[in-house]
PDB file of N, CA and C in Angstrom:
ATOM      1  N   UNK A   1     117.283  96.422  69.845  1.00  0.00           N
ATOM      2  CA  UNK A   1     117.691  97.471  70.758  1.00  0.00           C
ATOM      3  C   UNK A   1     118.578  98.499  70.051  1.00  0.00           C
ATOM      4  N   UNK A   2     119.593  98.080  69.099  1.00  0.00           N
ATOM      5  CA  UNK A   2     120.675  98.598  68.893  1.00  0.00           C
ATOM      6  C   UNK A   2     119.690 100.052  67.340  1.00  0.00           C
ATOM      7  N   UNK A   3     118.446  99.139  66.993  1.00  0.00           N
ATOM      8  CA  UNK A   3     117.556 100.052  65.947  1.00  0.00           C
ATOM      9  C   UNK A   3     117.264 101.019  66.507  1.00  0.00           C
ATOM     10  N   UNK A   4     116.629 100.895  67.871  1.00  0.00           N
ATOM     11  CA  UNK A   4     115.547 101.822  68.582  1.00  0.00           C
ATOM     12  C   UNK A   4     116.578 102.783  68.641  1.00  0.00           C
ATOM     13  N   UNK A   5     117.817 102.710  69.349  1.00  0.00           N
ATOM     14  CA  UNK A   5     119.012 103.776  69.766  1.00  0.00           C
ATOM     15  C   UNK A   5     119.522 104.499  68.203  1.00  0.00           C
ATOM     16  N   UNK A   6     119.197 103.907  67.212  1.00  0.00           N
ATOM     17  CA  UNK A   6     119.992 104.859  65.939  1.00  0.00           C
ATOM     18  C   UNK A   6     118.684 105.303  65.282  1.00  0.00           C
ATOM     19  N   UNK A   7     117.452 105.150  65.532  1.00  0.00           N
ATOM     20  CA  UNK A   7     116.271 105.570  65.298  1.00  0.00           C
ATOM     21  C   UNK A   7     115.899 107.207  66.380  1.00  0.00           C
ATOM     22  N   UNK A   8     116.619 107.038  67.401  1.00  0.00           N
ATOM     23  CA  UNK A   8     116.384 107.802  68.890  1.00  0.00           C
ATOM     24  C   UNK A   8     117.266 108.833  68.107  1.00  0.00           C
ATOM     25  N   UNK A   9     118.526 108.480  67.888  1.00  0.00           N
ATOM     26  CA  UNK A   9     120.129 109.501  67.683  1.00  0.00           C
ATOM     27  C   UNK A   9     119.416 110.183  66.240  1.00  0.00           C
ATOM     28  N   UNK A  10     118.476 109.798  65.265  1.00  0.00           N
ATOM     29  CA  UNK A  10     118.079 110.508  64.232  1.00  0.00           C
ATOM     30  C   UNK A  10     117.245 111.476  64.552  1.00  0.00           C
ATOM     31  N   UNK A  11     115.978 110.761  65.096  1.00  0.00           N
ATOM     32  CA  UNK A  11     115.059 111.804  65.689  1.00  0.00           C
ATOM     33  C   UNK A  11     115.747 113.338  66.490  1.00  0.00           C
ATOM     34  N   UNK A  12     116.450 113.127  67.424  1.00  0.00           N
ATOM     35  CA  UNK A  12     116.897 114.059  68.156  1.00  0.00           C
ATOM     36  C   UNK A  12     117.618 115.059  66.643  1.00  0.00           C
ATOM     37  N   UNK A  13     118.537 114.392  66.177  1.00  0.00           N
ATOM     38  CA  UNK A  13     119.201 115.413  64.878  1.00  0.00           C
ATOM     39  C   UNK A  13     118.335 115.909  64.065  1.00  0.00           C
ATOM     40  N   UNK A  14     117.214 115.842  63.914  1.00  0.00           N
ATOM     41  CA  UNK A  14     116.001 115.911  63.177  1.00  0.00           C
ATOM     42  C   UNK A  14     115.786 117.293  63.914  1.00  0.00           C
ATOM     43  N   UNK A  15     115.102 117.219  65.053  1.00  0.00           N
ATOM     44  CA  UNK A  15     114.539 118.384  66.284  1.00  0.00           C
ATOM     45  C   UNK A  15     115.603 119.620  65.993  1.00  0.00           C
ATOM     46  N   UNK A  16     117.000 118.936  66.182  1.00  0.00           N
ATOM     47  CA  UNK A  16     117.745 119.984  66.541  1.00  0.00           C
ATOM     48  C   UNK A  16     118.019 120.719  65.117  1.00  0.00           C
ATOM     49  N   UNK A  17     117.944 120.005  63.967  1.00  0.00           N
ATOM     50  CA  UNK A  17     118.386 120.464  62.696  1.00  0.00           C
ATOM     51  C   UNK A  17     117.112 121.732  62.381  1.00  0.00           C
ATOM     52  N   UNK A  18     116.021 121.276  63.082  1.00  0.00           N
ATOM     53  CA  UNK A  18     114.091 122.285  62.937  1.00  0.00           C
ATOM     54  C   UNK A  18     114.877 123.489  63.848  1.00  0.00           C
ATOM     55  N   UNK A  19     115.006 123.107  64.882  1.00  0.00           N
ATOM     56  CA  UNK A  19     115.076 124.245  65.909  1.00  0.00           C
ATOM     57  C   UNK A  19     116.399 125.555  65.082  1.00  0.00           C
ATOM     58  N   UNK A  20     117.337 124.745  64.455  1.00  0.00           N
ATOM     59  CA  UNK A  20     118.362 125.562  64.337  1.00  0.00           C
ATOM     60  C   UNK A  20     118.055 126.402  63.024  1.00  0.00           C
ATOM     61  N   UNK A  21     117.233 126.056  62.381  1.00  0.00           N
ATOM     62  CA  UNK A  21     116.665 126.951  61.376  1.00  0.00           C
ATOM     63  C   UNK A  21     115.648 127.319  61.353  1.00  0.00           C
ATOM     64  N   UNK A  22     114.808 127.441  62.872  1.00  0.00           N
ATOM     65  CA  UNK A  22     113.786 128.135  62.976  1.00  0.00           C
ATOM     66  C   UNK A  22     114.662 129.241  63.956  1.00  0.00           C
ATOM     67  N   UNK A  23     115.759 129.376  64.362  1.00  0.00           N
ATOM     68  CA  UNK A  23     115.835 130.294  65.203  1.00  0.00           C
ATOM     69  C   UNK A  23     116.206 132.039  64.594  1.00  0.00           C
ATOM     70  N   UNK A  24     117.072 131.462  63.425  1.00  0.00           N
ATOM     71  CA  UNK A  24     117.263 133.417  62.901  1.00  0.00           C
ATOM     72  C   UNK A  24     115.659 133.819  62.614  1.00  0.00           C
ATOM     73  N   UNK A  25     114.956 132.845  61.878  1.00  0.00           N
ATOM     74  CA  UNK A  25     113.425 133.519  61.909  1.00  0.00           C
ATOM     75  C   UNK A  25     112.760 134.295  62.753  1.00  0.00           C
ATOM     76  N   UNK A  26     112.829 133.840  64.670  1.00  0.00           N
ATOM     77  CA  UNK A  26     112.452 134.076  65.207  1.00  0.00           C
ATOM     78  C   UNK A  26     112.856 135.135  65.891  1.00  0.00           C
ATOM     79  N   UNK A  27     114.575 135.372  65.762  1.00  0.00           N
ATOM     80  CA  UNK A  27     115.200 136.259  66.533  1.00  0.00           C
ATOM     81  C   UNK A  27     114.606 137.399  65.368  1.00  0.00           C
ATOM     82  N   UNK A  28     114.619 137.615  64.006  1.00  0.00           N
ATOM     83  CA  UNK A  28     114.440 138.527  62.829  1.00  0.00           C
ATOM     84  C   UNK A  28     112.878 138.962  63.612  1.00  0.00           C
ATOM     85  N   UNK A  29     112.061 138.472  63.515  1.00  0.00           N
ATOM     86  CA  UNK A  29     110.706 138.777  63.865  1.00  0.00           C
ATOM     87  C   UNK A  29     110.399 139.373  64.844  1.00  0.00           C
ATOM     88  N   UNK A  30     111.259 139.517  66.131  1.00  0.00           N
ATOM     89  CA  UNK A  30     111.588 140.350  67.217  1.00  0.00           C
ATOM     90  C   UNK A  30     111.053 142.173  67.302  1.00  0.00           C
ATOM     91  N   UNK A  31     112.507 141.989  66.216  1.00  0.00           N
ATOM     92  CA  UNK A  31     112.491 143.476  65.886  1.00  0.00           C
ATOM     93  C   UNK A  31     111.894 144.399  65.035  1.00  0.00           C
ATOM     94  N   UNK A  32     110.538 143.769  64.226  1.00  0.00           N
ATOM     95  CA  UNK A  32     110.161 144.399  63.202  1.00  0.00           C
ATOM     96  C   UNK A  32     109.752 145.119  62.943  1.00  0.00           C
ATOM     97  N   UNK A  33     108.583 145.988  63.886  1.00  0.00           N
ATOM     98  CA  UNK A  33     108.193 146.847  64.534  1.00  0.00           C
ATOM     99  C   UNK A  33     108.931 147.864  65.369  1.00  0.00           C
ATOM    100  N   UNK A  34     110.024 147.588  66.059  1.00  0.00           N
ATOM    101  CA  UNK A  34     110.675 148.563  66.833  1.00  0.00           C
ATOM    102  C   UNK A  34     112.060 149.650  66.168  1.00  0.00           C
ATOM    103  N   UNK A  35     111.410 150.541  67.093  1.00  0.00           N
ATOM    104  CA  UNK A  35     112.420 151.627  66.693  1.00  0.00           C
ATOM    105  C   UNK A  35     113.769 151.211  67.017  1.00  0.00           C
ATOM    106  N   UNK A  36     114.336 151.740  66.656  1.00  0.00           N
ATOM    107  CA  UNK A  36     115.903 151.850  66.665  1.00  0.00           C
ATOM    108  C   UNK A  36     116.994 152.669  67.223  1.00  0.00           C
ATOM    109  N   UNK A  37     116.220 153.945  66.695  1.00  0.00           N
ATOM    110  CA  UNK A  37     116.931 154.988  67.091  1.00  0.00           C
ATOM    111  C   UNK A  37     115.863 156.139  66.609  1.00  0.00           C
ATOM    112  N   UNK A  38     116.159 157.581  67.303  1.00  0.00           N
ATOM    113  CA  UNK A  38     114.995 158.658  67.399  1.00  0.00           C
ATOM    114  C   UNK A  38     115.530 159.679  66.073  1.00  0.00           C
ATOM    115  N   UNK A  39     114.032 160.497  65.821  1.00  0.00           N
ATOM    116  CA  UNK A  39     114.599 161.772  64.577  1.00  0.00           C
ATOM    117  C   UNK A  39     115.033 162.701  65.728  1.00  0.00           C
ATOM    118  N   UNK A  40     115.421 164.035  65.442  1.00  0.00           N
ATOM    119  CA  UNK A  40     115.867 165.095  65.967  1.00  0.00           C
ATOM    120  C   UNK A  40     115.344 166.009  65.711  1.00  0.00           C
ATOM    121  N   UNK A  41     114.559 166.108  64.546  1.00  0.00           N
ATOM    122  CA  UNK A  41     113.316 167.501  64.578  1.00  0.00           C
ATOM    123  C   UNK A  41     112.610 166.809  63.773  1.00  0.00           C
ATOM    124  N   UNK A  42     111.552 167.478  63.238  1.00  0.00           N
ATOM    125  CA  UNK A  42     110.485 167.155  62.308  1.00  0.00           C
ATOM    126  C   UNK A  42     110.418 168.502  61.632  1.00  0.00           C
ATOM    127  N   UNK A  43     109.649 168.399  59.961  1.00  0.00           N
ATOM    128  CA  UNK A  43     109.374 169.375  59.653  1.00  0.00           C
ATOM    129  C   UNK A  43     107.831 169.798  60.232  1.00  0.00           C
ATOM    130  N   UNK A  44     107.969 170.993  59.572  1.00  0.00           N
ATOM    131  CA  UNK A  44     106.080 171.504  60.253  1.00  0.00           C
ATOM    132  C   UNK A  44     104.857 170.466  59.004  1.00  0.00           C
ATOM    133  N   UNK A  45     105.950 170.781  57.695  1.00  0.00           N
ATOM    134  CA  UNK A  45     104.896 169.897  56.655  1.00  0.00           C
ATOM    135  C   UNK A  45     104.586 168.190  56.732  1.00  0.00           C
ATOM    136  N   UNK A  46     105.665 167.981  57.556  1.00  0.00           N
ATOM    137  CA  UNK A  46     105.409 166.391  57.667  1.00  0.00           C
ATOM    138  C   UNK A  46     104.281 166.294  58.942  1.00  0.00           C
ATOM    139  N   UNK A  47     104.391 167.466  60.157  1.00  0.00           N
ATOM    140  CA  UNK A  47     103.446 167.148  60.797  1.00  0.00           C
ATOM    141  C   UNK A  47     101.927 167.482  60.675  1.00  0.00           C
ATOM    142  N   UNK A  48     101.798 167.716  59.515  1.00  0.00           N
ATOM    143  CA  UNK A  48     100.283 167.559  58.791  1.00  0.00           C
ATOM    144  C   UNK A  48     100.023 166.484  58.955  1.00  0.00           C
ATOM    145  N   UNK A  49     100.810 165.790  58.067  1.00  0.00           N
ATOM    146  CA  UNK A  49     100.435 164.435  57.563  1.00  0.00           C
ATOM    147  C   UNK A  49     100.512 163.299  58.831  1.00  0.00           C
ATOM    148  N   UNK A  50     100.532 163.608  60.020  1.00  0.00           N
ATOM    149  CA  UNK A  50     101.045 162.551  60.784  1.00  0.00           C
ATOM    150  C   UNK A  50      99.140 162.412  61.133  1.00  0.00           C
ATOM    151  N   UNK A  51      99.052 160.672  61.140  1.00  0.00           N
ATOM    152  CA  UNK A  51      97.543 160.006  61.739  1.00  0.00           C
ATOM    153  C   UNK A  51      97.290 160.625  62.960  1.00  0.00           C
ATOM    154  N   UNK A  52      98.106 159.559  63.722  1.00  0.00           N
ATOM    155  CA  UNK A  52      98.407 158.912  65.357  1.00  0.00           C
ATOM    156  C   UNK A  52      99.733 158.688  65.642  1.00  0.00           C
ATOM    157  N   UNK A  53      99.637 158.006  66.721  1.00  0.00           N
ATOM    158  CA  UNK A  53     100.819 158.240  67.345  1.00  0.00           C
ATOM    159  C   UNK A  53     100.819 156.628  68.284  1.00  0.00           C
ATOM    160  N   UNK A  54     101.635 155.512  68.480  1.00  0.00           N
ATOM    161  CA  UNK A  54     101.618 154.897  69.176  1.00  0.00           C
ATOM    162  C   UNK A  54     102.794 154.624  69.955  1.00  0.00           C
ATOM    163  N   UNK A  55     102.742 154.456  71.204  1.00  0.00           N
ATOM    164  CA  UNK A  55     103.886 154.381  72.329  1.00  0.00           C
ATOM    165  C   UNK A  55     104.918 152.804  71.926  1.00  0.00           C
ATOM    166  N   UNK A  56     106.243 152.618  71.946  1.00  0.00           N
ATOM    167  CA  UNK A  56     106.701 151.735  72.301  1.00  0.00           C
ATOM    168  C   UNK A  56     107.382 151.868  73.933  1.00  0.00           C
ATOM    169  N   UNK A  57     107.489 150.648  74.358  1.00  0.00           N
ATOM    170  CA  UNK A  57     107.918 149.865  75.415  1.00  0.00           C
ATOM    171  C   UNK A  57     109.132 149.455  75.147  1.00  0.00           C
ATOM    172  N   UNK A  58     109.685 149.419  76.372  1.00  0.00           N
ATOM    173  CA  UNK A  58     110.989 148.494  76.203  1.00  0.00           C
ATOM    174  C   UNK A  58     110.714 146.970  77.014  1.00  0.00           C
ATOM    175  N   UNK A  59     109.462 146.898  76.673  1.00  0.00           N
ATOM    176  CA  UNK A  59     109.560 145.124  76.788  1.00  0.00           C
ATOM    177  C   UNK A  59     109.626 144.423  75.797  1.00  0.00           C
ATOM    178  N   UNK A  60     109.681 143.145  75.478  1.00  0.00           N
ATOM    179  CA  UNK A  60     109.814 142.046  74.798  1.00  0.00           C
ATOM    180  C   UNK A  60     111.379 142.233  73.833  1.00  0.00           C
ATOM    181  N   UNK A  61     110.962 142.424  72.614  1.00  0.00           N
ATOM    182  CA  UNK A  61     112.156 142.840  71.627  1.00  0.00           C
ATOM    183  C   UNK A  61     112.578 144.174  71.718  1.00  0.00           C
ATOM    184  N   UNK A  62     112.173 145.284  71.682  1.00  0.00           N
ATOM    185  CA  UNK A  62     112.031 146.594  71.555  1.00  0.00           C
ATOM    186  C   UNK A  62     113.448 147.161  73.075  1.00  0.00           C
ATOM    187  N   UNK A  63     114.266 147.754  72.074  1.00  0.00           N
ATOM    188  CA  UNK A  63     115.865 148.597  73.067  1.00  0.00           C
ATOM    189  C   UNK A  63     115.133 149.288  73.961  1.00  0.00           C
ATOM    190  N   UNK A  64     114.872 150.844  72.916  1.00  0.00           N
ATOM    191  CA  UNK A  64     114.352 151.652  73.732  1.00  0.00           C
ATOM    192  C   UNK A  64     112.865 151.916  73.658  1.00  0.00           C
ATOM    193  N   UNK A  65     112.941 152.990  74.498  1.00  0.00           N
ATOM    194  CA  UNK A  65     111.062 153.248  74.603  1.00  0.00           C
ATOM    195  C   UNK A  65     110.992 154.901  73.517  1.00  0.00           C
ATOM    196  N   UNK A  66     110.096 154.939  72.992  1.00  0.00           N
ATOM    197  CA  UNK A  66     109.470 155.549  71.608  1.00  0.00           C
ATOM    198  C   UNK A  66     108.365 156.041  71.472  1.00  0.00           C
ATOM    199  N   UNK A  67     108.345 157.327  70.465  1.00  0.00           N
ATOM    200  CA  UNK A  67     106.721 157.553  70.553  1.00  0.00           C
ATOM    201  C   UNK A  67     106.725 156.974  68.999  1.00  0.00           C
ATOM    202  N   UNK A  68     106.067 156.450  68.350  1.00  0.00           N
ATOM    203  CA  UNK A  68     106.015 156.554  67.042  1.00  0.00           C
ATOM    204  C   UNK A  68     104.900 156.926  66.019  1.00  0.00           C
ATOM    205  N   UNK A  69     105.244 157.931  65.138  1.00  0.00           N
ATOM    206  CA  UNK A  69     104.195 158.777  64.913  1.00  0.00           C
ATOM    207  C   UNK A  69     104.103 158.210  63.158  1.00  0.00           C
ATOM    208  N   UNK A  70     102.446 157.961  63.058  1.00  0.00           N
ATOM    209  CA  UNK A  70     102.083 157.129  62.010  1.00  0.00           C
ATOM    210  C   UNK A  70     101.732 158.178  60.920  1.00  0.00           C
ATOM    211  N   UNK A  71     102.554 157.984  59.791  1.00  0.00           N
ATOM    212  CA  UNK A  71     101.950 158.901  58.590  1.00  0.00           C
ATOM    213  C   UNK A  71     101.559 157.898  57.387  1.00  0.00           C
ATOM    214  N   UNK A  72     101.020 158.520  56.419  1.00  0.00           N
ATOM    215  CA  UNK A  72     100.286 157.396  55.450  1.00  0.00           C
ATOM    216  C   UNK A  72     100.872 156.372  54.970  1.00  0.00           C
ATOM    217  N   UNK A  73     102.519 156.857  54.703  1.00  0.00           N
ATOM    218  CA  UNK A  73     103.389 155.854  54.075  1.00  0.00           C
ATOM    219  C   UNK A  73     104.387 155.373  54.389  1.00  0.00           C
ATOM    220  N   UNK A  74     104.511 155.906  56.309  1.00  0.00           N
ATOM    221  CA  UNK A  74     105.734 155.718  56.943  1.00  0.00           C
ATOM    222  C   UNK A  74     105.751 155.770  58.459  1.00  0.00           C
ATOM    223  N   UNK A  75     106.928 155.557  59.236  1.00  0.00           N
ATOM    224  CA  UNK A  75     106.596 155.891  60.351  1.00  0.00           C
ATOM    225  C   UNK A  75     107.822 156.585  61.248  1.00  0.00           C
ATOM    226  N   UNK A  76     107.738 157.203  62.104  1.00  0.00           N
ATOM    227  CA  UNK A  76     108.841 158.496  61.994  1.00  0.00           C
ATOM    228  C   UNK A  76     109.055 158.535  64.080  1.00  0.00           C
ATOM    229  N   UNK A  77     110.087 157.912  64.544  1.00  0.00           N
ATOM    230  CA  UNK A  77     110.137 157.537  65.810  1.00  0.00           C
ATOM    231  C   UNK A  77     111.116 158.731  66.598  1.00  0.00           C
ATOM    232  N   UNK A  78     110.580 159.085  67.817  1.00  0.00           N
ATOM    233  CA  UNK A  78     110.909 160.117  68.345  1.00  0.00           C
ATOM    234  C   UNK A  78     110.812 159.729  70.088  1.00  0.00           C
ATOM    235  N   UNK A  79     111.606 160.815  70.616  1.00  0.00           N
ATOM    236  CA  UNK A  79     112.012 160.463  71.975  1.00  0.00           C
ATOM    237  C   UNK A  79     111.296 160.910  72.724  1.00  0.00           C
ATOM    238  N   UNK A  80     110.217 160.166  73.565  1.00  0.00           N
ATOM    239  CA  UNK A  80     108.916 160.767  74.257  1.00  0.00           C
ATOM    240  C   UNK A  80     109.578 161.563  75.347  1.00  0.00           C
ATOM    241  N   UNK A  81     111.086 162.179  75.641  1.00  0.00           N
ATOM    242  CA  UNK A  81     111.021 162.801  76.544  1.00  0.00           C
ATOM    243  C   UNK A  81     111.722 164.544  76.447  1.00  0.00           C
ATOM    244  N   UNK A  82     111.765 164.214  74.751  1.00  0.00           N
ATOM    245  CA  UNK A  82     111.482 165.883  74.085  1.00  0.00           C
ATOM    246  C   UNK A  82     109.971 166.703  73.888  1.00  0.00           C
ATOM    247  N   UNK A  83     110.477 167.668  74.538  1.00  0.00           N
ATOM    248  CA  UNK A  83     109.159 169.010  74.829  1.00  0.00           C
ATOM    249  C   UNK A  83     108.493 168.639  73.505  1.00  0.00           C
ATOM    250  N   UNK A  84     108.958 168.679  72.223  1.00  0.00           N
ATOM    251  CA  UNK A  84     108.400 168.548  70.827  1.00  0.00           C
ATOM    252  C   UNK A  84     107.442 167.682  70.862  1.00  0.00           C
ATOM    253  N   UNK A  85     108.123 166.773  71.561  1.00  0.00           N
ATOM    254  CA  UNK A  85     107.308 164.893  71.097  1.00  0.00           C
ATOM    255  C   UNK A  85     106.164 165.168  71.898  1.00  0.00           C
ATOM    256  N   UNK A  86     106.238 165.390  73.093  1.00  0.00           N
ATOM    257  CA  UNK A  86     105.018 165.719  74.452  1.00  0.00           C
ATOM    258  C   UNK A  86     103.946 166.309  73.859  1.00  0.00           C
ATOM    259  N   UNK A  87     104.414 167.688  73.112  1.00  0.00           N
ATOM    260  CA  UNK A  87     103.727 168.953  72.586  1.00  0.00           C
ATOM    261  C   UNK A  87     102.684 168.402  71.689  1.00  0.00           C
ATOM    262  N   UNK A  88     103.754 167.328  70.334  1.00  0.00           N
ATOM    263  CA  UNK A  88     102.863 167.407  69.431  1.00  0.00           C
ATOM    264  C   UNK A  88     102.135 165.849  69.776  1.00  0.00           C
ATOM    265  N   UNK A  89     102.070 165.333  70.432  1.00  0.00           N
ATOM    266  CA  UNK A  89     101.024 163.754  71.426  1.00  0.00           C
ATOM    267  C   UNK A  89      99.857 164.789  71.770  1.00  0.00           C
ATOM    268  N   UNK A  90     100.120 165.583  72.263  1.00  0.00           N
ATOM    269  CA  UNK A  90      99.036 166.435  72.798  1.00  0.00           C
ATOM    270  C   UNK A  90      98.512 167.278  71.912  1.00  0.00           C
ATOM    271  N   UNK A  91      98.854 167.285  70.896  1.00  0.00           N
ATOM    272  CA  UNK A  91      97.906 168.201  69.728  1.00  0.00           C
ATOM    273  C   UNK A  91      97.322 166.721  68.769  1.00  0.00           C
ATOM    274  N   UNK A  92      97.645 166.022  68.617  1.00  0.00           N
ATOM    275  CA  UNK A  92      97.033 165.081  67.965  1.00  0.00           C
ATOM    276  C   UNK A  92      95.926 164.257  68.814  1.00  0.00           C
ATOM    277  N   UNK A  93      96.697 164.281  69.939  1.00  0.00           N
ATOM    278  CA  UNK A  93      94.582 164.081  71.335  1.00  0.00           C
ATOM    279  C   UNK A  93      93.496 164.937  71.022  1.00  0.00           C
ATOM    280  N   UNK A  94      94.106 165.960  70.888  1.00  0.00           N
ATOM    281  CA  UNK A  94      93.265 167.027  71.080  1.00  0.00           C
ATOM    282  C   UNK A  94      92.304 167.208  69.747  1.00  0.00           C
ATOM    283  N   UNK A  95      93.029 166.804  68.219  1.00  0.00           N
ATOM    284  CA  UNK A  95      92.475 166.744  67.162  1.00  0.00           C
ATOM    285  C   UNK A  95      91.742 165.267  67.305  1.00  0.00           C
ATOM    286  N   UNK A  96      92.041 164.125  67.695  1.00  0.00           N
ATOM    287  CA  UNK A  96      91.488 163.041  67.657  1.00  0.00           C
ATOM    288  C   UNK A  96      89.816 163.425  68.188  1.00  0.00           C
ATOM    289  N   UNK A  97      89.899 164.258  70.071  1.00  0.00           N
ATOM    290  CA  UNK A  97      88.857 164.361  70.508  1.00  0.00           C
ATOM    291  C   UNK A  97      87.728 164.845  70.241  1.00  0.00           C
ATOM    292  N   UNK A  98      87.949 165.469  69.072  1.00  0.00           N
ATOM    293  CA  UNK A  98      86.939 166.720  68.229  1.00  0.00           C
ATOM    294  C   UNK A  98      86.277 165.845  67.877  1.00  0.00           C
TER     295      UNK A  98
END
């Protein structure tokens, strides 16, 4: 009896020792993708180069909500509720639809 109970008290320290170093992993992995914080202008030459454009959410990990605009080697996050950001979502539809 007295095995099974110091066999039981290991196992459990075992679980908890997994869990406690799987958790910064998981909290890190959260955020990897999400913006942070927004630009304040753009140049005209960077918006050549921009692909697409994909929306963040403020569900799961993600603070705030974002437009984020995809260029070849980077990605450049802006506040979907500047005239700019609206303007240029809607010129990159408009080039996509062609």
């Amino acid at each position: 009896m007295k095995r099974q109970h110091s066999t039981m008290k290991f196992q459990i320290l075992c679980f908890l020792l997994l869990l406690a170093c799987m958790y910064p992993s998981v909290a890190q992995g959260s955020y990897e993708n999400c913006c942070l914080k927004y630009i304040k202008k753009i140049r005209k030459t960077t918006i050549k180069h921009i692909d697409s454009y994909r929306v963040q959410e403020t569900d799961g990990g993600c603070n705030i909500s974002a437009i984020v605009f995809k260029l070849k080697l980077r990605t450049i996050c802006a506040d979907p509720r500047q005239t700019w950001v609206q303007e240029l979502m809607q010129k990159i539809n408009e080039k996509n639809n062609m």
